[in-house]
N, C-alpha and C. Protein backbone atom coordinates (compact mmCIF):
# COMPACT_ATOMS: atom_id res chain seq x y z
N UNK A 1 0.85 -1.18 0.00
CA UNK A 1 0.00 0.00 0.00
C UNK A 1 0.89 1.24 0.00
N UNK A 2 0.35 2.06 -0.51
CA UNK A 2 1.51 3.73 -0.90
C UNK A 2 0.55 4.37 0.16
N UNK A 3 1.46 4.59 1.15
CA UNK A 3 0.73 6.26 1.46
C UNK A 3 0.79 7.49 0.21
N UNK A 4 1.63 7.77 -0.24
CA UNK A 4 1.53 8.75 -1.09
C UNK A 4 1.99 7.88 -2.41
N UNK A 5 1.12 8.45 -3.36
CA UNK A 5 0.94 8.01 -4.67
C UNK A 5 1.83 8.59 -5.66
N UNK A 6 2.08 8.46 -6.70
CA UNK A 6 3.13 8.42 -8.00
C UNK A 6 2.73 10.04 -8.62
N UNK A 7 0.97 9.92 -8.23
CA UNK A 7 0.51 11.57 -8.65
C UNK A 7 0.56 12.61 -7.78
N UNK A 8 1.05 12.05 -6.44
CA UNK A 8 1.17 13.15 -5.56
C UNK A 8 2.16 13.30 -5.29
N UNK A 9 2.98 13.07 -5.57
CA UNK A 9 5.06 12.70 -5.68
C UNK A 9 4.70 14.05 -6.64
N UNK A 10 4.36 13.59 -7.96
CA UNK A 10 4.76 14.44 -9.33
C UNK A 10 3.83 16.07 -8.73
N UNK A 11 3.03 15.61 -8.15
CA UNK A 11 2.26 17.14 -8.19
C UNK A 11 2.88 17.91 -7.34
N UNK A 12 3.68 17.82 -5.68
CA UNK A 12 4.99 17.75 -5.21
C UNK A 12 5.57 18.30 -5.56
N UNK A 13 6.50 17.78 -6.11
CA UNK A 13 7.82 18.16 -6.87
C UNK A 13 7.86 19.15 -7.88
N UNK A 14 6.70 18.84 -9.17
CA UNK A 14 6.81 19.64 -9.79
C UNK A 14 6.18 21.11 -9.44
N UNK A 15 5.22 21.11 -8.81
CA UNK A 15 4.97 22.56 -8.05
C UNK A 15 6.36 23.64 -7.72
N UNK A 16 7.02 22.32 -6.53
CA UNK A 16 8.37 22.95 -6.07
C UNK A 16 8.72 23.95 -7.29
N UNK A 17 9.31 22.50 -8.66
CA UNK A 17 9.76 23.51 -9.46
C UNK A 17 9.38 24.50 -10.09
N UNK A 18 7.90 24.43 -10.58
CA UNK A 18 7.62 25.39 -11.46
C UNK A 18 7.51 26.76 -10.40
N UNK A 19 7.63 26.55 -8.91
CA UNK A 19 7.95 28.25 -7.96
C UNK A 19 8.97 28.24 -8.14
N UNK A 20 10.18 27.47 -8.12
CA UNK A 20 11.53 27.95 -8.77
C UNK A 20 11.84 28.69 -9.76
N UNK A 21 11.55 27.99 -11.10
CA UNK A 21 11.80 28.15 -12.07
C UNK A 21 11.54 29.71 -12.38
N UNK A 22 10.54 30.25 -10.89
CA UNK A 22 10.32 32.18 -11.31
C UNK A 22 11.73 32.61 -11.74
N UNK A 23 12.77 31.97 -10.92
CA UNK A 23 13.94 32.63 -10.61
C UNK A 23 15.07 32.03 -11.48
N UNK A 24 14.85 30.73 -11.54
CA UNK A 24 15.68 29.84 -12.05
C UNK A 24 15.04 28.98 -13.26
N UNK A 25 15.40 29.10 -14.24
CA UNK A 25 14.98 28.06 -15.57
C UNK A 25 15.31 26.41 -15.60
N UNK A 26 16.53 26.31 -14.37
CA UNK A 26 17.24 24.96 -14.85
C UNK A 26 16.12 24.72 -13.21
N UNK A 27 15.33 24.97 -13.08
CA UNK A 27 14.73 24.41 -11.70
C UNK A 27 13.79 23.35 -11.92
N UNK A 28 12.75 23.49 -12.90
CA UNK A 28 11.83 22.77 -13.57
C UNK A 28 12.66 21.66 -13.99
N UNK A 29 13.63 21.65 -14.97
CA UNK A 29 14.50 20.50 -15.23
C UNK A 29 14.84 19.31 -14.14
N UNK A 30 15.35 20.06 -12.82
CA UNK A 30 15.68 19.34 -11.84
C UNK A 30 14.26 19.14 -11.12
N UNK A 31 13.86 19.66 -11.45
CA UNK A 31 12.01 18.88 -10.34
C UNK A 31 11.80 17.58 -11.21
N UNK A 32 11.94 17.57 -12.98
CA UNK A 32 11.94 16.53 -13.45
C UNK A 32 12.66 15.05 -13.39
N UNK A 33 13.98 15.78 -13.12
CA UNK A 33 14.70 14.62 -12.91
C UNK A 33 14.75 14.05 -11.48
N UNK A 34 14.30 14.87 -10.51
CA UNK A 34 14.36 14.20 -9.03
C UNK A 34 12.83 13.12 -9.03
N UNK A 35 11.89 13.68 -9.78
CA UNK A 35 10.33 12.67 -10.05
C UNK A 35 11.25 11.34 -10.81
N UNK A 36 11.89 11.70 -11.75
CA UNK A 36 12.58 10.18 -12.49
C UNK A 36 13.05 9.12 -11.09
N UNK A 37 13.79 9.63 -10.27
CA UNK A 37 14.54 8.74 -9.80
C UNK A 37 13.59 8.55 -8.11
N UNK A 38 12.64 9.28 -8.34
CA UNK A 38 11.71 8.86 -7.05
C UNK A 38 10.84 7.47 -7.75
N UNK A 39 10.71 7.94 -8.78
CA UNK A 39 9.92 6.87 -9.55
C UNK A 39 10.65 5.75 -9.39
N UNK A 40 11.67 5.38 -10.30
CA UNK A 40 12.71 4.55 -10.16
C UNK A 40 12.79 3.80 -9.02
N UNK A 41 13.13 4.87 -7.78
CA UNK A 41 13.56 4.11 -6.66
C UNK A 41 12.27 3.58 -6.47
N UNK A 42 10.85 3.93 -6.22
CA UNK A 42 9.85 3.39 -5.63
C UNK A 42 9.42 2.29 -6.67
N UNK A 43 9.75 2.03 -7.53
CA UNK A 43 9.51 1.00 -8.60
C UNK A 43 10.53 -0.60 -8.39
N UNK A 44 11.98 0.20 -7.61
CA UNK A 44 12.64 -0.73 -7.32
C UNK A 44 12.19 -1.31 -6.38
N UNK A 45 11.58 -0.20 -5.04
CA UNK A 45 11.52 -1.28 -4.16
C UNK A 45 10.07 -2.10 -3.65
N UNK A 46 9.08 -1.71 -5.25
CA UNK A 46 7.99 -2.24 -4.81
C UNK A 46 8.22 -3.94 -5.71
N UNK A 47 9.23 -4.10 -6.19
CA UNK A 47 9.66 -5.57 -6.76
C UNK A 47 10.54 -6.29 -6.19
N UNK A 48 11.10 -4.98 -5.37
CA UNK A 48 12.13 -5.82 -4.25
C UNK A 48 11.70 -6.57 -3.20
N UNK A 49 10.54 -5.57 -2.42
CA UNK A 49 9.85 -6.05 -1.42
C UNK A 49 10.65 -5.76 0.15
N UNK A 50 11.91 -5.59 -0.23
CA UNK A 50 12.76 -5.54 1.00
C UNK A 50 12.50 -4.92 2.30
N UNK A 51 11.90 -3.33 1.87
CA UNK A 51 12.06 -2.32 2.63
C UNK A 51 10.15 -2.20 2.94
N UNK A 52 9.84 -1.81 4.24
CA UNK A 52 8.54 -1.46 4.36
C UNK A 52 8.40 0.20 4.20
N UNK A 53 9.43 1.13 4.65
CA UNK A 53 9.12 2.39 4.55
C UNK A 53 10.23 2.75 4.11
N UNK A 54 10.07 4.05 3.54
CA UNK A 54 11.27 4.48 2.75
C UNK A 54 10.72 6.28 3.20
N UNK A 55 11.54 7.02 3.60
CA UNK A 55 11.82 8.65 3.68
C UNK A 55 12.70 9.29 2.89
N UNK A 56 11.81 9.99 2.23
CA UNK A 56 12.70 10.71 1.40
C UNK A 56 12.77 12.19 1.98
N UNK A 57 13.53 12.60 2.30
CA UNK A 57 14.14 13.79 2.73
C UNK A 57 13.98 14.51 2.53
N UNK A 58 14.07 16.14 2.70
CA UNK A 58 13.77 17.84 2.42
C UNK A 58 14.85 17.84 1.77
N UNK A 59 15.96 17.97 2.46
CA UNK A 59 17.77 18.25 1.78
C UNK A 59 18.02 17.61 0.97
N UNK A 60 17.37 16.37 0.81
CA UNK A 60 17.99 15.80 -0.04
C UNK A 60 17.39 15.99 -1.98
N UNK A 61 16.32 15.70 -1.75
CA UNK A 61 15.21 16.61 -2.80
C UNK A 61 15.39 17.79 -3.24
N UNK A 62 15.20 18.30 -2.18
CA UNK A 62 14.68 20.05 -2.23
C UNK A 62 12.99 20.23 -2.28
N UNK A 63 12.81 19.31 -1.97
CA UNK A 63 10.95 19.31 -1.80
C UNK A 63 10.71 18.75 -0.15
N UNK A 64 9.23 18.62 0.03
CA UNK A 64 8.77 18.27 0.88
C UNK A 64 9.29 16.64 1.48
N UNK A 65 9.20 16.76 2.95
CA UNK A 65 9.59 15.06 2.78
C UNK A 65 8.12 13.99 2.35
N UNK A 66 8.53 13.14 1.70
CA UNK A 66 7.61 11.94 1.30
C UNK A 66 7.54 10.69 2.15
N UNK A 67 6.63 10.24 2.44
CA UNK A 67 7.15 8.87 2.91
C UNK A 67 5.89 8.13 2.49
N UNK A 68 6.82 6.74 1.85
CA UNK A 68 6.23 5.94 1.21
C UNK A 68 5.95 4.58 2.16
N UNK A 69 4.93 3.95 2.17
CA UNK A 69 4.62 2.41 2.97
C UNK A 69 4.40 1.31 1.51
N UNK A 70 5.41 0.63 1.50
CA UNK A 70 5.51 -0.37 0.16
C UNK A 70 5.37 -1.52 1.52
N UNK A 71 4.03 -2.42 0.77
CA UNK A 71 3.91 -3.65 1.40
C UNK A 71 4.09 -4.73 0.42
């Protein structure tokens, strides 16, 4: 089960960027590519099975923290 979903990751993130991007153009770019590898990772570990929760970080992002429940 996801606490937070794949569309609320992207709606997230890309918000972040597109308030960046007032200032910064390469900001939107990087909201895109941090959704790639949230995807990614949560894709890995819903086939892995390994992990029950996963936190994804403020600092580490630059967005809100996420936390995902993969059962």
């Amino acid at each position: 089960m996801l606490v937070a979903d794949s569309q609320s990751i992207m709606r997230s993130i890309l918000q972040r960027g597109h308030d960046l991007s007032i200032c910064d153009p390469s900001a939107l770019y990087l909201a895109v590519e941090q959704l790639t590898l949230l995807l990614l990772l949560q894709e890995a570990l819903l086939h892995q099975g390994a992990l029950s929760i996963l936190s994804v970080s403020a600092h580490l992002f630059s967005v809100e923290p996420v936390v995902l429940a993969v059962s």
